[in-house]
C-alpha atoms as a PDB file:
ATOM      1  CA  UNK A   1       0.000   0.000   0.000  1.00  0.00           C
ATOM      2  CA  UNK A   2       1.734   3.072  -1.081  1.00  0.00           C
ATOM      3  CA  UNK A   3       1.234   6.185   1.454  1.00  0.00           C
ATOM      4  CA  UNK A   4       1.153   9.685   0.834  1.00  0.00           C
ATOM      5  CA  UNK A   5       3.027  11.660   3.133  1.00  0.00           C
ATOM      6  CA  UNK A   6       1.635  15.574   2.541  1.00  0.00           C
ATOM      7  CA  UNK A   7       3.055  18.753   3.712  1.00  0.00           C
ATOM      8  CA  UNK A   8       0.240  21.291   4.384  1.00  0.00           C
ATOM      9  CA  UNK A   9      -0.589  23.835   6.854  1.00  0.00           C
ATOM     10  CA  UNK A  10      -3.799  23.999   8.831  1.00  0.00           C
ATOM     11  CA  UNK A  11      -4.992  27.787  10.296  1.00  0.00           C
ATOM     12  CA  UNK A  12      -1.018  28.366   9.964  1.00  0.00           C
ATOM     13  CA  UNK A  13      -0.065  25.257  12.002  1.00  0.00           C
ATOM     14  CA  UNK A  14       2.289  23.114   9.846  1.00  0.00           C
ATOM     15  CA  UNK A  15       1.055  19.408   9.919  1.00  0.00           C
ATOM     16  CA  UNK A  16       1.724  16.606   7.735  1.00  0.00           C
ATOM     17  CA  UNK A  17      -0.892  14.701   6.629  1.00  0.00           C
ATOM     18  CA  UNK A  18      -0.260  10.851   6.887  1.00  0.00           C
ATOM     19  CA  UNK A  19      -2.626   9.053   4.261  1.00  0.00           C
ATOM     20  CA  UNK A  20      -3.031   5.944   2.148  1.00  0.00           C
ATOM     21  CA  UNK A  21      -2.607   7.250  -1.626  1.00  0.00           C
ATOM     22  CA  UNK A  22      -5.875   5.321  -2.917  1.00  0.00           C
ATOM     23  CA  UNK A  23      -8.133   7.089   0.076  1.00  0.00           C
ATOM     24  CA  UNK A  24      -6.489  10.424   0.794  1.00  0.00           C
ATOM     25  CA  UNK A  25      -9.880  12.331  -0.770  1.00  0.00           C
ATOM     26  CA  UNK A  26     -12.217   9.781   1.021  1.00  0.00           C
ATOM     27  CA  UNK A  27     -13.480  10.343   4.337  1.00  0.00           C
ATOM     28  CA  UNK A  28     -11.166   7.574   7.073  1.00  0.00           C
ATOM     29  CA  UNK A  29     -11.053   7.261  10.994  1.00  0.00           C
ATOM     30  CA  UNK A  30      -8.608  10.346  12.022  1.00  0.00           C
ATOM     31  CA  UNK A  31      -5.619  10.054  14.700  1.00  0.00           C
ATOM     32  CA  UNK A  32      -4.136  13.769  15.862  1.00  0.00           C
ATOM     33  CA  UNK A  33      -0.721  12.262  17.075  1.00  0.00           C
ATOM     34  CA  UNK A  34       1.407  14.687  18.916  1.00  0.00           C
ATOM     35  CA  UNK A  35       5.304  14.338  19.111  1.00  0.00           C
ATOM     36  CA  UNK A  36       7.633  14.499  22.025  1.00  0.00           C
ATOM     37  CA  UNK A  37       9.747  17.469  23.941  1.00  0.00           C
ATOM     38  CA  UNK A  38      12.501  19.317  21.685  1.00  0.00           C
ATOM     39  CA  UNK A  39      11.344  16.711  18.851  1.00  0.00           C
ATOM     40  CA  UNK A  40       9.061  17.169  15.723  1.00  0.00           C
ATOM     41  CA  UNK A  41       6.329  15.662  13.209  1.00  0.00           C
ATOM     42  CA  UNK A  42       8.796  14.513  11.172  1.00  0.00           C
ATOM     43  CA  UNK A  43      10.564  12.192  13.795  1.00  0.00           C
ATOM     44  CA  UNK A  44       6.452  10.656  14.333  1.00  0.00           C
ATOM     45  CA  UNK A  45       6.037   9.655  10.851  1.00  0.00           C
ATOM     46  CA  UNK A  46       6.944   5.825  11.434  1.00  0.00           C
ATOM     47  CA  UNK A  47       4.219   5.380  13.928  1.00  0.00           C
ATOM     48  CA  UNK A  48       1.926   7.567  11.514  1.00  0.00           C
ATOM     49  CA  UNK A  49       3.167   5.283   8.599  1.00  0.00           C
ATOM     50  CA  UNK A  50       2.238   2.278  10.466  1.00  0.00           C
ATOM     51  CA  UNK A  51      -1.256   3.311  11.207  1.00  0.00           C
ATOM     52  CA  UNK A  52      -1.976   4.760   8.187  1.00  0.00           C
ATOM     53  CA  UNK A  53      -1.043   1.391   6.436  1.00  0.00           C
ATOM     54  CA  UNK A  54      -4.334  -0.037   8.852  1.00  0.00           C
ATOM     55  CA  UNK A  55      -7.047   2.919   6.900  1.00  0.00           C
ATOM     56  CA  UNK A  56      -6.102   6.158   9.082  1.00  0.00           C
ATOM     57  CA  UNK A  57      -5.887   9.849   8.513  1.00  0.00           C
ATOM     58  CA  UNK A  58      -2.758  10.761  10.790  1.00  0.00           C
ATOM     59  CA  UNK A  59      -1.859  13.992  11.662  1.00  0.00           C
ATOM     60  CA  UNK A  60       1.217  15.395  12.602  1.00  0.00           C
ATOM     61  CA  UNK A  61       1.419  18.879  13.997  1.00  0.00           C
ATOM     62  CA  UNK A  62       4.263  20.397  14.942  1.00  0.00           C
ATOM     63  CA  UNK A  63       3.950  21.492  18.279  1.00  0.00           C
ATOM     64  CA  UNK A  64       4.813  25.127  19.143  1.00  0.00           C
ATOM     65  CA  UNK A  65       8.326  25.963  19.962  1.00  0.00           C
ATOM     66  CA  UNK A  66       9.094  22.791  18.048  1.00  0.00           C
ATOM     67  CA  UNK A  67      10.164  22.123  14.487  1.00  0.00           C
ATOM     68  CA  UNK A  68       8.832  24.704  12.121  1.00  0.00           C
ATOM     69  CA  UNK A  69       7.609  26.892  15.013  1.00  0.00           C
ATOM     70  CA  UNK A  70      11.149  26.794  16.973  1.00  0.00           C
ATOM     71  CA  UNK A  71      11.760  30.395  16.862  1.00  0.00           C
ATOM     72  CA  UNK A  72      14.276  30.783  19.806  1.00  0.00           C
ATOM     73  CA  UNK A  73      15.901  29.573  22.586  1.00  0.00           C
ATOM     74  CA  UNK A  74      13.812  27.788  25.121  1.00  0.00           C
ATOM     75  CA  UNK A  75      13.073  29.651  28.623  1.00  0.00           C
ATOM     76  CA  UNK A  76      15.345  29.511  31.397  1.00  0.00           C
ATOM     77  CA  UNK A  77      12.721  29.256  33.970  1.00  0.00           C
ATOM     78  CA  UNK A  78      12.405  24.944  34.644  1.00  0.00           C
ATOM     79  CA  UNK A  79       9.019  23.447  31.948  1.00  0.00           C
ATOM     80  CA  UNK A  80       7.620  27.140  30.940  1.00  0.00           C
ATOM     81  CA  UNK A  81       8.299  26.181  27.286  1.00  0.00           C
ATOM     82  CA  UNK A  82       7.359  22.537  27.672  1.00  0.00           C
ATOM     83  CA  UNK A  83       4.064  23.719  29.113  1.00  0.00           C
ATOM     84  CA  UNK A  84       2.941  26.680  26.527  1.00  0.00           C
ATOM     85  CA  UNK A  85       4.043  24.358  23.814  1.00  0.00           C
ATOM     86  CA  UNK A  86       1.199  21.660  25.777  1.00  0.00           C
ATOM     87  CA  UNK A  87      -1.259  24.602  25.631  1.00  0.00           C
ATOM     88  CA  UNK A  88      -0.622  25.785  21.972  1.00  0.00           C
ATOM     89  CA  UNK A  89      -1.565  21.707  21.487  1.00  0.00           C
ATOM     90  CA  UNK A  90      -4.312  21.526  23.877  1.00  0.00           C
ATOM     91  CA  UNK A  91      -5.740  25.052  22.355  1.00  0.00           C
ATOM     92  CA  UNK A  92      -5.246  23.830  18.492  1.00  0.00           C
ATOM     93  CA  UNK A  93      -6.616  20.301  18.726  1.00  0.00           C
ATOM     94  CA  UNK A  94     -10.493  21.453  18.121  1.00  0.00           C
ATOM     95  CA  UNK A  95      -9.072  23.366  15.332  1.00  0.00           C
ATOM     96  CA  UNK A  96      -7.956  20.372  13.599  1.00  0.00           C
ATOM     97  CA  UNK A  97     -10.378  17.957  14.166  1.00  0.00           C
ATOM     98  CA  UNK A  98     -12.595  21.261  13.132  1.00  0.00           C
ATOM     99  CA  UNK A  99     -10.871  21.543   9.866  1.00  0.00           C
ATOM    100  CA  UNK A 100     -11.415  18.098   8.539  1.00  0.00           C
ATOM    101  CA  UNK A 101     -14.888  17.299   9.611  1.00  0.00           C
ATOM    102  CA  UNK A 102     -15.714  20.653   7.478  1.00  0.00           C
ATOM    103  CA  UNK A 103     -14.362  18.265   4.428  1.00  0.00           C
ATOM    104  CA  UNK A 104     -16.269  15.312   5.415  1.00  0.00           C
ATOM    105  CA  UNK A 105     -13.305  13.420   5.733  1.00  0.00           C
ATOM    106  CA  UNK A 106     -13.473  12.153   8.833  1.00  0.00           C
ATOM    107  CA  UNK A 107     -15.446   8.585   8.727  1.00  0.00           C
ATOM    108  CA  UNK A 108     -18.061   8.326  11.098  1.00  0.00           C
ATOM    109  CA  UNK A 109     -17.294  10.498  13.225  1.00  0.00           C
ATOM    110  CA  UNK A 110     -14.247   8.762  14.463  1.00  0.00           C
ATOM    111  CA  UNK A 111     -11.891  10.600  15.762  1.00  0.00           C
ATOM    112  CA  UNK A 112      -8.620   9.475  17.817  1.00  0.00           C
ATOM    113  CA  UNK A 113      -5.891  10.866  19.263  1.00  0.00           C
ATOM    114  CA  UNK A 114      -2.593  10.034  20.684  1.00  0.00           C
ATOM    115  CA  UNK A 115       1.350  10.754  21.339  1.00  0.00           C
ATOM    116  CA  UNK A 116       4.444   9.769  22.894  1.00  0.00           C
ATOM    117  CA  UNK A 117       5.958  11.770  26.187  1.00  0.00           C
ATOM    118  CA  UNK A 118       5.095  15.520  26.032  1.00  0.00           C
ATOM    119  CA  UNK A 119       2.669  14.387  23.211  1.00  0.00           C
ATOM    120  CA  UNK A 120       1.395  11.275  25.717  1.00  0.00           C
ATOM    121  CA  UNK A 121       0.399  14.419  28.269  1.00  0.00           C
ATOM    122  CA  UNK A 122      -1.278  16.066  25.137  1.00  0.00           C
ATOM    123  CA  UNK A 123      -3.532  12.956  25.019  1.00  0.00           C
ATOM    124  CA  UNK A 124      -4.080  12.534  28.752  1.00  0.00           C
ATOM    125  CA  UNK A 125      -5.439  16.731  28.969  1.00  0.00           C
ATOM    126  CA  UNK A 126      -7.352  16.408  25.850  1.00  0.00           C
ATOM    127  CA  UNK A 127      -9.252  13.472  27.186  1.00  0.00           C
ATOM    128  CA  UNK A 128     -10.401  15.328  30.024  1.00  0.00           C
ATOM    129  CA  UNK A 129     -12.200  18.401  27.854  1.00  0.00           C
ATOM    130  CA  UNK A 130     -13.113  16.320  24.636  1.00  0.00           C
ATOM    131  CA  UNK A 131     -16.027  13.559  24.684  1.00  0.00           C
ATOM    132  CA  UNK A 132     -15.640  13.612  21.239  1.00  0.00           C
ATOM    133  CA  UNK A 133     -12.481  11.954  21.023  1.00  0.00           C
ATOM    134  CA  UNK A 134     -13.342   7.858  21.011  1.00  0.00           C
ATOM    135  CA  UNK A 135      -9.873   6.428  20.813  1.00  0.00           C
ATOM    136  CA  UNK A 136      -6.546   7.338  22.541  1.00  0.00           C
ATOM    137  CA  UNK A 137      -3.184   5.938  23.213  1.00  0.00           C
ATOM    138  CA  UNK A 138      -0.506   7.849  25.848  1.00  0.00           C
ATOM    139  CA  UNK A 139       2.966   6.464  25.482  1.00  0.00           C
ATOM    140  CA  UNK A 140       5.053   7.614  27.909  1.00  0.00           C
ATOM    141  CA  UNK A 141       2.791  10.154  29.151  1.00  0.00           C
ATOM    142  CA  UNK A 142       1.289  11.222  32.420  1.00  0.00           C
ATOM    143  CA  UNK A 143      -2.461  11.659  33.214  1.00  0.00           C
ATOM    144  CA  UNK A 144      -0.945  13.375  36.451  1.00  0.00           C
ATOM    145  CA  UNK A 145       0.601  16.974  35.297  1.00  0.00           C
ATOM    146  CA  UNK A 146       0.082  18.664  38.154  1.00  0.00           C
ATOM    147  CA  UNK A 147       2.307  15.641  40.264  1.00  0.00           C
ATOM    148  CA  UNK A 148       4.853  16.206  37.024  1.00  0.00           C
ATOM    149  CA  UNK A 149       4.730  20.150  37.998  1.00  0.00           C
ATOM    150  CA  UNK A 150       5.716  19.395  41.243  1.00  0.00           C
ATOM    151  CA  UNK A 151       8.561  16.660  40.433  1.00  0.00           C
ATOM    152  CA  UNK A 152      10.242  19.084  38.364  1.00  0.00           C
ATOM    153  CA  UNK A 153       9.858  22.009  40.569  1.00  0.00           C
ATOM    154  CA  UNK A 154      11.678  20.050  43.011  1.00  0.00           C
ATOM    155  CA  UNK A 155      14.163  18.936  41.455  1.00  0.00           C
ATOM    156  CA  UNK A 156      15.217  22.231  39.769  1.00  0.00           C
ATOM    157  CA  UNK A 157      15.485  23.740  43.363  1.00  0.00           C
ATOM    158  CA  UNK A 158      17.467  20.742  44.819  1.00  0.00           C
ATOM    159  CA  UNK A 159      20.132  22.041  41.845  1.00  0.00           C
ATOM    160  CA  UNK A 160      19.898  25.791  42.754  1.00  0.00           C
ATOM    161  CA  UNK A 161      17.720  26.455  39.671  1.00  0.00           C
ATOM    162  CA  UNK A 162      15.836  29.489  40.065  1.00  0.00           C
ATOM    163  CA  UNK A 163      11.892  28.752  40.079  1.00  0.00           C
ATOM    164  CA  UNK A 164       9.589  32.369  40.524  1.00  0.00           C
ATOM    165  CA  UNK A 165       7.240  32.026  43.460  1.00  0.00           C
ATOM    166  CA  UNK A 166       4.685  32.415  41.630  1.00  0.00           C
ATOM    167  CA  UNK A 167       5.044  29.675  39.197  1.00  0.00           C
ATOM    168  CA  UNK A 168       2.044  27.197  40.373  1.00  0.00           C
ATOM    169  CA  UNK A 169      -0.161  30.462  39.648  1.00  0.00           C
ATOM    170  CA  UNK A 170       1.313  30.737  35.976  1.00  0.00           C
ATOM    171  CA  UNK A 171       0.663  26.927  35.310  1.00  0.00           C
ATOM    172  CA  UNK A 172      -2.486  26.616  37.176  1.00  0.00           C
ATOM    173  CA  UNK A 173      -4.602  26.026  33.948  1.00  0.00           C
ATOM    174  CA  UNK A 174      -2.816  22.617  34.468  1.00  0.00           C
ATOM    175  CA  UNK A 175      -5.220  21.438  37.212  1.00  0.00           C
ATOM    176  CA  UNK A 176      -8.330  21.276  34.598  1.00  0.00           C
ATOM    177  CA  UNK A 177      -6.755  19.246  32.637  1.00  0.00           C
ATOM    178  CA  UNK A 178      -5.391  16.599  35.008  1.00  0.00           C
ATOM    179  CA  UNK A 179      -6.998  13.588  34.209  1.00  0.00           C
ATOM    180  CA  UNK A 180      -5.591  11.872  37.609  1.00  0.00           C
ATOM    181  CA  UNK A 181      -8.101  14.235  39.228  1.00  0.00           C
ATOM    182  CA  UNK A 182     -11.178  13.875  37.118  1.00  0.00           C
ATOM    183  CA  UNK A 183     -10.522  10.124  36.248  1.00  0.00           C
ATOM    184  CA  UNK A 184     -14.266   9.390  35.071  1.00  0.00           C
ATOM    185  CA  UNK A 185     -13.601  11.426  32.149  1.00  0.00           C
ATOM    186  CA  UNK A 186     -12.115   8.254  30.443  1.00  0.00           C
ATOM    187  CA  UNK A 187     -15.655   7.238  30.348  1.00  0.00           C
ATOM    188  CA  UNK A 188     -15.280   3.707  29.021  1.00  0.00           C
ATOM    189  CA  UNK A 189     -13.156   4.997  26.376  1.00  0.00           C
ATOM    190  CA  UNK A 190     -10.634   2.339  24.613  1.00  0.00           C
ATOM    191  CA  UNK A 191      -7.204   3.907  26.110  1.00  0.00           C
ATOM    192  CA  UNK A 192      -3.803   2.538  25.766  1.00  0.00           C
ATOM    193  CA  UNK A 193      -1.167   3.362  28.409  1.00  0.00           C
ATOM    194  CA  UNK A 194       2.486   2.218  27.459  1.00  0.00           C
ATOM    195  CA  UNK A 195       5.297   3.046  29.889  1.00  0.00           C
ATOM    196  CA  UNK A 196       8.744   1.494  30.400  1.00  0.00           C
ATOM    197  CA  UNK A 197       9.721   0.686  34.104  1.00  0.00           C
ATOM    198  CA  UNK A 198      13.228   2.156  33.716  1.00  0.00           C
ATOM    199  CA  UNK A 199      12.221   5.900  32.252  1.00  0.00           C
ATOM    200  CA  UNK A 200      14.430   8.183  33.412  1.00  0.00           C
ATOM    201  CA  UNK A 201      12.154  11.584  32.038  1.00  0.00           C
ATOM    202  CA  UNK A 202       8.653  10.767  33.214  1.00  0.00           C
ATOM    203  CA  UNK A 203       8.549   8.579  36.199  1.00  0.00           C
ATOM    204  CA  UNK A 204       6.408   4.845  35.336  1.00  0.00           C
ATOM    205  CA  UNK A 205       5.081   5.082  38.993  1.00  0.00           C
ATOM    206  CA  UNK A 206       2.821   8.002  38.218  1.00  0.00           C
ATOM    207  CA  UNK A 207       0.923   6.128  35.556  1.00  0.00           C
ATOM    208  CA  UNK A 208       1.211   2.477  37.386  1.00  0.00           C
ATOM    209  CA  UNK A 209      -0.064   4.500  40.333  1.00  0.00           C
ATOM    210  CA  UNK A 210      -3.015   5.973  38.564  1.00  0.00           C
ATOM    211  CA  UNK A 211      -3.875   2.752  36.509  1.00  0.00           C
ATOM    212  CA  UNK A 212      -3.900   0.843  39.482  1.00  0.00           C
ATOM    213  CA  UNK A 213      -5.968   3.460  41.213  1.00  0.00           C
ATOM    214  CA  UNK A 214      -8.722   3.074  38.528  1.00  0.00           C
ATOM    215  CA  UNK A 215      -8.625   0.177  36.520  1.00  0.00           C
ATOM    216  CA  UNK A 216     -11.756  -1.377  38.522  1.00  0.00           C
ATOM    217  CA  UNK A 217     -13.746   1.551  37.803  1.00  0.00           C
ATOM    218  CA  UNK A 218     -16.644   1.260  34.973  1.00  0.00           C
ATOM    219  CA  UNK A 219     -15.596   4.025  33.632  1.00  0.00           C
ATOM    220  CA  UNK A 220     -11.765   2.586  32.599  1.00  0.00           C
ATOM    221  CA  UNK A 221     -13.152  -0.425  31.793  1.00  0.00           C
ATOM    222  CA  UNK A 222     -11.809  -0.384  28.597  1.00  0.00           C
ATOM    223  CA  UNK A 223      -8.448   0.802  29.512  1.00  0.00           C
ATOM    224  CA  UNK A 224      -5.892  -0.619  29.627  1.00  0.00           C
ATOM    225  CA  UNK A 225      -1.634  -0.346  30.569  1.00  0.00           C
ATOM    226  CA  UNK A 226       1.222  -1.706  29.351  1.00  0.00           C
ATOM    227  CA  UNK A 227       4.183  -1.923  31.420  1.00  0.00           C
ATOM    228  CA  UNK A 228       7.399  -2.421  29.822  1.00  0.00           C
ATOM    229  CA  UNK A 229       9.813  -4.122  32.001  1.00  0.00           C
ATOM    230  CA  UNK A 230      13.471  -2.514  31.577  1.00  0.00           C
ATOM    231  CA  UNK A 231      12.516  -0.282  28.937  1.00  0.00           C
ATOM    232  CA  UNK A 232      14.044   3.782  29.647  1.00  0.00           C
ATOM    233  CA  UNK A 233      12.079   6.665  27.407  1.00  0.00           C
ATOM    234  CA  UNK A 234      12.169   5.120  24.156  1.00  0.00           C
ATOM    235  CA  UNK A 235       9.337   4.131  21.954  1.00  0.00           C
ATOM    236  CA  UNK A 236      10.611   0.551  19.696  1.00  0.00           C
ATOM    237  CA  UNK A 237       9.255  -0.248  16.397  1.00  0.00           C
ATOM    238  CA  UNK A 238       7.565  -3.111  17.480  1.00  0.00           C
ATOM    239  CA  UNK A 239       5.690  -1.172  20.411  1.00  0.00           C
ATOM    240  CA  UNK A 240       4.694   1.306  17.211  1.00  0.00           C
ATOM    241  CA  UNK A 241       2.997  -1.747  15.396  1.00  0.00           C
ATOM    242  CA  UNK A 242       0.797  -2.451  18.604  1.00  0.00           C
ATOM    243  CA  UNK A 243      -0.388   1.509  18.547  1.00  0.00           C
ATOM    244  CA  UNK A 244      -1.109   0.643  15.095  1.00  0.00           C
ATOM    245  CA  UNK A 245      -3.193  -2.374  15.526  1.00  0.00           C
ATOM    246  CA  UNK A 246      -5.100  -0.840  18.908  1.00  0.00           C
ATOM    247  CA  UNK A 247      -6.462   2.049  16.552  1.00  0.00           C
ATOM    248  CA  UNK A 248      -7.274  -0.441  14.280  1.00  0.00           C
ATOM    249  CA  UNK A 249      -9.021  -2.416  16.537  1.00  0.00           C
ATOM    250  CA  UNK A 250     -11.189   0.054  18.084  1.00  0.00           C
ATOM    251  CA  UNK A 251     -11.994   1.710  14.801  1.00  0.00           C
ATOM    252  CA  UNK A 252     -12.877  -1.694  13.360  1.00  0.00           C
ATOM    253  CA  UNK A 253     -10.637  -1.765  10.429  1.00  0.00           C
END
C-alpha cells in the first residue's frame, strides 16, 4: 500500500498529513498524534506510517516551539516552554479535528488521538475536555501533570535552579486538565497506556499509580496499561505496530 506523506498547513499550524494514496480524498477514521519534547512531526512519521497502512488519517502537527515553530531559545525558567508548547496543542486540537470534519473526511465520526511523552500528556489533557475523542493511546505520558509540575519544581530547586514564586499560579490552567483528578472522564473509552519501568524523564510510577488506582472503575473499563519491564524513554518499532493495531481495533478496520 503506497502512502502519501503531505506537507500542508492547517490555520497556519504546519502538519503533515499521513494518508493511504488510494483514500487520501475519502473520508477515514482520524488520529491527531502529537510528538515528544525538543522533537518534531517529522521524527512521528513511522508510527503515523504504520497506522496509516491499517485505513487512518494521521496527523502530525508540529507542536509550538518545536520544528517549524522553533523560533528561539527555550526559557530559562524549569518546563515554561514545555508547558505553553502543551497549551498551543491543547488550544489547536479542536481546530484540527474542526478543519477536517468541514471536508467530510473524517469517517463516522471517528476521531482518535494520541502521542508519545510531552505528546502522551497532550492525550491525557485532551481526554479530560473532549467527549468527542473515542480512541486514545498515551505512550510515555502522564495523566498526572500537576504531580509532574511538582517533580520538576523540586528537582530544579534541589540544583539551585531558580523557580519564581509564583510559578504554580502561571501553570495553574494545568489542574483542569489533570486527568488523575477527574478520572471518570475516560468514560469507558478504549485507552492505551504504554510506559517502560526504567524511564528516566517521566517517572512509570505516576501512571502504574493511577492505573492501578482506577482500573476497577466502569468508567476505565476499557483501559488498559502496558508496562514495559526494563525499557528507559524510548518508543521501539515493534511497540509502534501495537499503537497501530489498537487504533485499528477500536476503529474496526
Amino acid at each position: 500500500m503506497k502512502i502519501s506523506v503531505r506537507h500542508r498547513f492547517i490555520k497556519k499550524i504546519p502538519v503533515l498529513e499521513v494518508v493511504p494514496e488510494e483514500f487520501k480524498l475519502l473520508p477515514l477514521p482520524l488520529v491527531i498524534y502529537y510528538h515528544g519534547w525538543q522533537s518534531s512531526k517529522e521524527l512521528t512519521l513511522t508510527q503515523a506510517r504504520k497506522m496509516a497502512k491499517k485505513g487512518i488519517r494521521v496527523i502530525l502537527p508540529d507542536a509550538m516551539n518545536h520544528g517549524e515553530r522553533r523560533s528561539g531559545p527555550i526559557s530559562p525558567i524549569p518546563s515554561i516552554t514545555f508547558w505553553s508548547s502543551i497549551q498551543y496543542n491543547l488550544v489547536e486540537f479542536s481546530q484540527l479535528t474542526h478543519f477536517f470534519r468541514k471536508q467530510d473526511l473524517i469517517l463516522k465520526d471517528w476521531i482518535g488521538v494520541g502521542g508519545v511523552s510531552m505528546g502522551g500528556i497532550t492525550t491525557c489533557g485532551l481526554l479530560t475536555q473532549h467527549p468527542e475523542i473515542q480512541v486514545a493511546a498515551s505512550m510515555m505520558g502522564t495523566p498526572a501533570p500537576m504531580d509532574y509540575v511538582a517533580l520538576v519544581s523540586k528537582t530544579a530547586k534541589e540544583r539551585g535552579v531558580f523557580i519564581p514564586e509564583d510559578l504554580p499560579l502561571l501553570l495553574s490552567w494545568i489542574k483542569y486538565y489533570d486527568l488523575s483528578k477527574k478520572p471518570e472522564k475516560l468514560a469507558k473509552r478504549p485507552v492505551l497506556f504504554w510506559h517502560g519501568t526504567e524511564d528516566e524523564k517521566i517517572p512509570y510510577k505516576e501512571v502504574a499509580h493511577f492505573y492501578q488506582r482506577i482500573k476497577e472503575e466502569p468508567y476505565a473499563e476499557n483501559s488498559q496499561f502496558i508496562t514495559a519491564e526494563k525499557e528507559r524513554h524510548l518508543i521501539r518499532g515493534e511497540v509502534m505496530d501495537q499503537v497501530a493495531q489498537f487504533f485499528a481495533t477500536q476503529f474496526h478496520l
